[in-house]
Structures are given as structure tokens and as C-alpha cells.
PDB file of N, CA and C in Angstrom:
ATOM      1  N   UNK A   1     -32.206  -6.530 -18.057  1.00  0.00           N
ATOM      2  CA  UNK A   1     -31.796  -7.117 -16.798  1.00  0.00           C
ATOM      3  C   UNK A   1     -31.389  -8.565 -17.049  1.00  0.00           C
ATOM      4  N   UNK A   2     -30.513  -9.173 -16.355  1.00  0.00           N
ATOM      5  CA  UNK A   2     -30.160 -10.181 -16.878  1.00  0.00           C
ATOM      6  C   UNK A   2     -30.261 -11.377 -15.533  1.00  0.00           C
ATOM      7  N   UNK A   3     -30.283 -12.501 -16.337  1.00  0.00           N
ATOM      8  CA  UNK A   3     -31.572 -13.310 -15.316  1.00  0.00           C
ATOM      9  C   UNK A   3     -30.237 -13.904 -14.224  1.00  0.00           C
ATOM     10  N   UNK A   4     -30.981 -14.027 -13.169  1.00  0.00           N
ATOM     11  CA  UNK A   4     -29.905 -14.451 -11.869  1.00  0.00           C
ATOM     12  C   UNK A   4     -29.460 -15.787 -11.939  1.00  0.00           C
ATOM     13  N   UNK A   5     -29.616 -16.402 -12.862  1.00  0.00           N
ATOM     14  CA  UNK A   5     -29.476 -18.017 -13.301  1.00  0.00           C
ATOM     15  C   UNK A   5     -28.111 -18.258 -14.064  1.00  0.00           C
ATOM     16  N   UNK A   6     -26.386 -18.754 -13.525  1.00  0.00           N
ATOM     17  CA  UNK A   6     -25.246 -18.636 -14.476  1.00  0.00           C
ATOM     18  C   UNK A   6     -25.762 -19.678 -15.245  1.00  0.00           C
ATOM     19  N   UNK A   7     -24.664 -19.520 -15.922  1.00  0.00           N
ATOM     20  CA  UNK A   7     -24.555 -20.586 -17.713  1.00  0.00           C
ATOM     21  C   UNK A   7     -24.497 -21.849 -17.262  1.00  0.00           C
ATOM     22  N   UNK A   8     -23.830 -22.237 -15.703  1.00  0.00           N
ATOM     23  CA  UNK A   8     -23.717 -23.558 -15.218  1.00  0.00           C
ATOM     24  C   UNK A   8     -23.914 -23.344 -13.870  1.00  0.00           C
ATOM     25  N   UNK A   9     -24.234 -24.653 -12.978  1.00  0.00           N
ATOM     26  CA  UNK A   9     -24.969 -24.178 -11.843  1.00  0.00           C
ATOM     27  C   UNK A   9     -23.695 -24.356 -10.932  1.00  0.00           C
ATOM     28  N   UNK A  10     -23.485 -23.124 -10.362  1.00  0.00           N
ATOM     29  CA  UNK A  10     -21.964 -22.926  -9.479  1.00  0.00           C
ATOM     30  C   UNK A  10     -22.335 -22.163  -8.260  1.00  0.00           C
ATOM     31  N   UNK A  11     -22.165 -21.992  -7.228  1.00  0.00           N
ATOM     32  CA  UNK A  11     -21.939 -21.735  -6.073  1.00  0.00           C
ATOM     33  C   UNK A  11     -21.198 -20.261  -6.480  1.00  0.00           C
ATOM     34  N   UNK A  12     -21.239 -18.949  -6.322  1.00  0.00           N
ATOM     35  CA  UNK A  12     -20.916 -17.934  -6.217  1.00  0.00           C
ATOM     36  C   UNK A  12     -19.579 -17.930  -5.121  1.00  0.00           C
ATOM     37  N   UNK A  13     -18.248 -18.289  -5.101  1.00  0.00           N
ATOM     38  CA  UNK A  13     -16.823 -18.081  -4.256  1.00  0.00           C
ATOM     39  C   UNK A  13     -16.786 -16.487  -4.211  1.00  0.00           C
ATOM     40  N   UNK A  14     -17.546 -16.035  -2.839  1.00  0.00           N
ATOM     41  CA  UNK A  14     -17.247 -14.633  -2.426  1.00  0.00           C
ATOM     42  C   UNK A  14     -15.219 -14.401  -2.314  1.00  0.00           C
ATOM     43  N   UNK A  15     -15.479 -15.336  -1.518  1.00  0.00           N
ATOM     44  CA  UNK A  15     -13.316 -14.794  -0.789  1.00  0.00           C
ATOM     45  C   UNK A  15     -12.547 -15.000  -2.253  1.00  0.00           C
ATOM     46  N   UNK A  16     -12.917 -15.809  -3.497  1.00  0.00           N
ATOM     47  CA  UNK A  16     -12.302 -15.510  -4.533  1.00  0.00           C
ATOM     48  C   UNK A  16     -12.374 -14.514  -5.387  1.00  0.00           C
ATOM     49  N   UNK A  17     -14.162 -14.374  -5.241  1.00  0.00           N
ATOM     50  CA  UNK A  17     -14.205 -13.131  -6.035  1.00  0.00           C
ATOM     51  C   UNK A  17     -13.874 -12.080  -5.475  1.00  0.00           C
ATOM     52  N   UNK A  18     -13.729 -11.501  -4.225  1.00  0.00           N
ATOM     53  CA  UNK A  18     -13.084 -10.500  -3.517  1.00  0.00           C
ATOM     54  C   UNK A  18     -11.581 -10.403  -3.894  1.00  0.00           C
ATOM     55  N   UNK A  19     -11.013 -11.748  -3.874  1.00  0.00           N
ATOM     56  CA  UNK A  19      -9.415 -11.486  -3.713  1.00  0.00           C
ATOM     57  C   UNK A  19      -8.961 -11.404  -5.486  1.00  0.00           C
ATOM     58  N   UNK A  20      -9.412 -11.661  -6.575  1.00  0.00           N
ATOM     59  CA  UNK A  20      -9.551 -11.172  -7.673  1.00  0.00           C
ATOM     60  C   UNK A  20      -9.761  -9.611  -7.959  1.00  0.00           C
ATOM     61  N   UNK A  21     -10.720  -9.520  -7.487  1.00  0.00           N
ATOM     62  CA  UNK A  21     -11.013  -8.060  -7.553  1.00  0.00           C
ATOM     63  C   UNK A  21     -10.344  -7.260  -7.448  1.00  0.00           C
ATOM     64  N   UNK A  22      -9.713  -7.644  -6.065  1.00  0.00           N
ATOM     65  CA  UNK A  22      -8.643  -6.457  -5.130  1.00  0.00           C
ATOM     66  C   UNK A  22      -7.429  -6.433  -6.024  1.00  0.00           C
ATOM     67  N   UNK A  23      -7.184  -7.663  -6.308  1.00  0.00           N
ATOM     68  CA  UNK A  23      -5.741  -8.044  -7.118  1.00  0.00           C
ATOM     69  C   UNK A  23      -5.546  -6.693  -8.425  1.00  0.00           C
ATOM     70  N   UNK A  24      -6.785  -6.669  -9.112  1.00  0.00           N
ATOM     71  CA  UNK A  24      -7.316  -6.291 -10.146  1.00  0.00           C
ATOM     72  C   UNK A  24      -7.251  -5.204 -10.432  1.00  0.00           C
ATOM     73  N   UNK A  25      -7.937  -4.346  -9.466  1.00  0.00           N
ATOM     74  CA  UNK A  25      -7.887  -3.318  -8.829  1.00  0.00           C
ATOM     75  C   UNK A  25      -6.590  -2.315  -8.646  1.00  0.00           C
ATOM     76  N   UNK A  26      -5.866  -3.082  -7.384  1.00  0.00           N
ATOM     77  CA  UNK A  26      -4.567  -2.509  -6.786  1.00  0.00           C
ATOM     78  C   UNK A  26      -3.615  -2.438  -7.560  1.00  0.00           C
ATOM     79  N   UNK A  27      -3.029  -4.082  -7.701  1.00  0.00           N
ATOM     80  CA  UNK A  27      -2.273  -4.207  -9.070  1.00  0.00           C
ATOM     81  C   UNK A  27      -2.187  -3.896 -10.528  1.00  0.00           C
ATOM     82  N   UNK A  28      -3.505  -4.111 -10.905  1.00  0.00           N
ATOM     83  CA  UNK A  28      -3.838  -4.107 -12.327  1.00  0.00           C
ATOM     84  C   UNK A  28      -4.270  -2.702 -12.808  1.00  0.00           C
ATOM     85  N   UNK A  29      -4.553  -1.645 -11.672  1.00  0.00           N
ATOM     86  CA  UNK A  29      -5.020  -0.769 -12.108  1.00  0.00           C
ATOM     87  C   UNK A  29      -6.614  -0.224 -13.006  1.00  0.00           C
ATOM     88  N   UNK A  30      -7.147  -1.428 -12.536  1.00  0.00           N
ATOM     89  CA  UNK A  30      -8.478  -1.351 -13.302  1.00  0.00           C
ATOM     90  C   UNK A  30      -9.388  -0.025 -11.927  1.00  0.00           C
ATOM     91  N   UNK A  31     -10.384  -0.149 -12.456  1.00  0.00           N
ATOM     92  CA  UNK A  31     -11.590   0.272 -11.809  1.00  0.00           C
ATOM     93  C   UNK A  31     -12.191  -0.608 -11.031  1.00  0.00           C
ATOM     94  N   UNK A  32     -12.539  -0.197  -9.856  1.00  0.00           N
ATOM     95  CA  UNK A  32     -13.540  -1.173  -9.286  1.00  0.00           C
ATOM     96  C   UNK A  32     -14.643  -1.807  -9.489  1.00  0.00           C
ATOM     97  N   UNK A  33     -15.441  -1.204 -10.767  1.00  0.00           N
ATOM     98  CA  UNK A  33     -16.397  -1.961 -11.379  1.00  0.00           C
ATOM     99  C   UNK A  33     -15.512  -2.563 -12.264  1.00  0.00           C
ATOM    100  N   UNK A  34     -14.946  -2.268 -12.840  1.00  0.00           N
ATOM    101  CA  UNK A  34     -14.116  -3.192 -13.801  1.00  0.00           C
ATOM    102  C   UNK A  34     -13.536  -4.665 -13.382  1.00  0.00           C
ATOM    103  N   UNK A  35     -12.806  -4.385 -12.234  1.00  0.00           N
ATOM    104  CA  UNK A  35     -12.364  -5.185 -11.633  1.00  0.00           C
ATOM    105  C   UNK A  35     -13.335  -6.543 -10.719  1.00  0.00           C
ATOM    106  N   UNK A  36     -14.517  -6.081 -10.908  1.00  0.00           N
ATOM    107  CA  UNK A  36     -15.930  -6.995 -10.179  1.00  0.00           C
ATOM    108  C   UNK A  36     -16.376  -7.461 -11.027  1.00  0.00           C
ATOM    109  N   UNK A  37     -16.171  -6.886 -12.560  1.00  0.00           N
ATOM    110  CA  UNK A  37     -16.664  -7.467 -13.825  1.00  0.00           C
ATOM    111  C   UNK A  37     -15.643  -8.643 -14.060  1.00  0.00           C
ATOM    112  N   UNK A  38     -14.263  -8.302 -14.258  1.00  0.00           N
ATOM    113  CA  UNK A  38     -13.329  -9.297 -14.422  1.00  0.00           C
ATOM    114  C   UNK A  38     -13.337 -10.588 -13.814  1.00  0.00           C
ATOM    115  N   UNK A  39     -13.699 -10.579 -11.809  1.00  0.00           N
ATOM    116  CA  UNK A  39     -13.488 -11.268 -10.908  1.00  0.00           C
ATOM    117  C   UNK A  39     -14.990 -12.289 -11.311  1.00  0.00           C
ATOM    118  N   UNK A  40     -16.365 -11.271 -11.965  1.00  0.00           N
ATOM    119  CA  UNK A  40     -17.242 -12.082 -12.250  1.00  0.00           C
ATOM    120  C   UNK A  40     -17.204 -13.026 -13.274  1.00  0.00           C
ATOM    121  N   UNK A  41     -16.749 -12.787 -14.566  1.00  0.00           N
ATOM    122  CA  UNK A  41     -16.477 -13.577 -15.333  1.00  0.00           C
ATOM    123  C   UNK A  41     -15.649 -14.408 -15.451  1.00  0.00           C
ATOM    124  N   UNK A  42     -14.595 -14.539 -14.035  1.00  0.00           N
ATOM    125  CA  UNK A  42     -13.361 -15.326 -13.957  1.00  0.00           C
ATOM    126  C   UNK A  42     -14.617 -16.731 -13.072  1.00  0.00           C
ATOM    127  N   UNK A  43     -15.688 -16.867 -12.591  1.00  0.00           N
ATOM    128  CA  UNK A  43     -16.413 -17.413 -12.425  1.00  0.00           C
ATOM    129  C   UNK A  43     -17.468 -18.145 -13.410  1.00  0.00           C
ATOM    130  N   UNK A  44     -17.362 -17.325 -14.412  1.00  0.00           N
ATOM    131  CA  UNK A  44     -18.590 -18.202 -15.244  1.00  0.00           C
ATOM    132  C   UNK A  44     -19.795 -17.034 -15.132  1.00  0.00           C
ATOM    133  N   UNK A  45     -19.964 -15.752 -14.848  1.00  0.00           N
ATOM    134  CA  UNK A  45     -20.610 -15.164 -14.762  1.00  0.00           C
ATOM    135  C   UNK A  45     -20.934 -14.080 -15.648  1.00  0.00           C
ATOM    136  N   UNK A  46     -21.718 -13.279 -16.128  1.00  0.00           N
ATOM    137  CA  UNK A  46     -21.752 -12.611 -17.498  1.00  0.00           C
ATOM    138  C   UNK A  46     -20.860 -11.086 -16.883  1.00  0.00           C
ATOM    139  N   UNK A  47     -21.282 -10.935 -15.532  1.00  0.00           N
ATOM    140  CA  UNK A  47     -20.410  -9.180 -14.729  1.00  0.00           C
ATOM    141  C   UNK A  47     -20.915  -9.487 -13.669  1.00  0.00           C
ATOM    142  N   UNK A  48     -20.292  -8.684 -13.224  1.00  0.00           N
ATOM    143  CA  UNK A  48     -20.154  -8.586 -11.424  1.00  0.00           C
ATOM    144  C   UNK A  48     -21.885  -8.258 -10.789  1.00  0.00           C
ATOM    145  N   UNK A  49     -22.635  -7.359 -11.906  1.00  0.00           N
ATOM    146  CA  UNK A  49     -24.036  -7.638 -11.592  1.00  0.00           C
ATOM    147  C   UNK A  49     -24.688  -8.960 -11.266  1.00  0.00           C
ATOM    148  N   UNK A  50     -24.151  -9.516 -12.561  1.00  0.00           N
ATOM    149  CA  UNK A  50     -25.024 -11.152 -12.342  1.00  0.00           C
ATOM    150  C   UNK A  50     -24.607 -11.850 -11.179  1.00  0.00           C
ATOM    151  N   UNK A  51     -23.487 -12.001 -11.035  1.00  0.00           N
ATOM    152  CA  UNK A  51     -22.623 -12.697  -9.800  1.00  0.00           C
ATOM    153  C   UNK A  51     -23.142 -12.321  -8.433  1.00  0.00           C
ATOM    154  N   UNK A  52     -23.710 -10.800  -8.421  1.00  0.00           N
ATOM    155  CA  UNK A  52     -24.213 -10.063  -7.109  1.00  0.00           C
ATOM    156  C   UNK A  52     -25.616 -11.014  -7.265  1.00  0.00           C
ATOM    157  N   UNK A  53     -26.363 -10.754  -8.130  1.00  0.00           N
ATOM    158  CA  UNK A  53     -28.094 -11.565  -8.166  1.00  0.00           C
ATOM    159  C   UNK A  53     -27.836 -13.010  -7.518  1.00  0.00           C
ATOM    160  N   UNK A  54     -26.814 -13.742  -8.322  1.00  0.00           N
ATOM    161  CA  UNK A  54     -26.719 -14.982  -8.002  1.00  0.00           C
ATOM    162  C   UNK A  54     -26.479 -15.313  -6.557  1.00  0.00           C
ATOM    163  N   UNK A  55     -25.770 -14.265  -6.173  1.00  0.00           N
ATOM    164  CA  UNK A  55     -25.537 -14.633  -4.852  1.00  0.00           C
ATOM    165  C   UNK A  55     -26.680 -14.139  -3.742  1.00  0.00           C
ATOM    166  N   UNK A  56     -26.896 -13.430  -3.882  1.00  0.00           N
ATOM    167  CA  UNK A  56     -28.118 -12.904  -3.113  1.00  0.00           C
ATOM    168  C   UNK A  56     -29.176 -13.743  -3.208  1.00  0.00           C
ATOM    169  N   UNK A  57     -29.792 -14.314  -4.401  1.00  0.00           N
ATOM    170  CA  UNK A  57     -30.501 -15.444  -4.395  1.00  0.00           C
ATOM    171  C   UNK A  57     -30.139 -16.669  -3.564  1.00  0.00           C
ATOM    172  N   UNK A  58     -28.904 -17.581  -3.858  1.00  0.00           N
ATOM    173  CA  UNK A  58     -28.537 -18.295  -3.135  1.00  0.00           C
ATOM    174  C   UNK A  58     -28.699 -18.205  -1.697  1.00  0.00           C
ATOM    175  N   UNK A  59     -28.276 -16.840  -1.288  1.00  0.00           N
ATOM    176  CA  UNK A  59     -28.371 -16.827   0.575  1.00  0.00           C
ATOM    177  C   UNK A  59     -29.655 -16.419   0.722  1.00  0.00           C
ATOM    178  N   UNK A  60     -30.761 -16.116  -0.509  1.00  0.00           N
ATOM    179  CA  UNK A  60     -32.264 -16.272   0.546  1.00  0.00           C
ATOM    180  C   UNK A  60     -32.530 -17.384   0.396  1.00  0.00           C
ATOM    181  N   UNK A  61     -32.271 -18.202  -1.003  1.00  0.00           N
ATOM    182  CA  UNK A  61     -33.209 -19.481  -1.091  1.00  0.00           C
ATOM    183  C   UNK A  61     -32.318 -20.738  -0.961  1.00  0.00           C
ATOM    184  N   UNK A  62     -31.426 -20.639  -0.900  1.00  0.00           N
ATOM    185  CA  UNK A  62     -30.004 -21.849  -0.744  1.00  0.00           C
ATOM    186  C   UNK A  62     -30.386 -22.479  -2.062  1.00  0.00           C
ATOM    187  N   UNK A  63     -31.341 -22.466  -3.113  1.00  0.00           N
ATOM    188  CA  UNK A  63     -30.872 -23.009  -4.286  1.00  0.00           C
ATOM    189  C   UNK A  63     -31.091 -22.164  -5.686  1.00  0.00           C
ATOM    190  N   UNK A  64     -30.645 -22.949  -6.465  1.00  0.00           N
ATOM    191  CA  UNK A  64     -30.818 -21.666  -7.764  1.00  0.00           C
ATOM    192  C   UNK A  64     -32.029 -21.483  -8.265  1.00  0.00           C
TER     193      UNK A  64
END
């Protein structure tokens, strides 16, 4: 499991990582996990798992 803490301390951009994704997705022809992996690491994030922890943390505890 990989710890909910990124490599640098960043704010999780949902509407970017969404509009990456979709891009990714539609256009690019990836997979939708694929494409959440891509949109996560276009953040600084290890996959779209970690990016989900991080954020979910953030909106219970507002800090990292």
C-alpha cells in the first residue's frame, strides 16, 4: 500500500486531474485506469491510487 503522503506537498487539482483523464481516455485511447494513472502522475503522484488517498485525506483533515 502506498503511503498517502506525495513526493512534494501539493494540493491534489481534481478539475485537472479529471480533464486529463478524460482527454486520455477519449482521445488517447487509453483505459480508464490508465488514464487516472497518467492524469496522477502528471501531478507528482506515484497512480491515480495515491492521488485518490491524498485527496481524501486532505478533505477530512485539510492538511497532509
Amino acid at each position: 500500500m502506498t503511503s498517502p503522503t506525495p513526493r512534494r506537498l501539493i494540493v491534489p487539482d481534481i478539475d485537472a486531474f479529471e480533464e486529463r483523464a478524460a482527454i486520455a481516455e477519449y482521445d488517447g485511447g487509453l483505459s480508464r485506469r490508465a488514464a487516472e494513472d497518467l492524469a496522477a502522475r502528471a501531478q507528482g503522484f506515484d497512480s491515480a491510487d495515491h492521488y485518490w488517498e491524498v485527496l481524501a485525506e486532505y478533505v477530512l483533515t485539510r492538511r497532509f
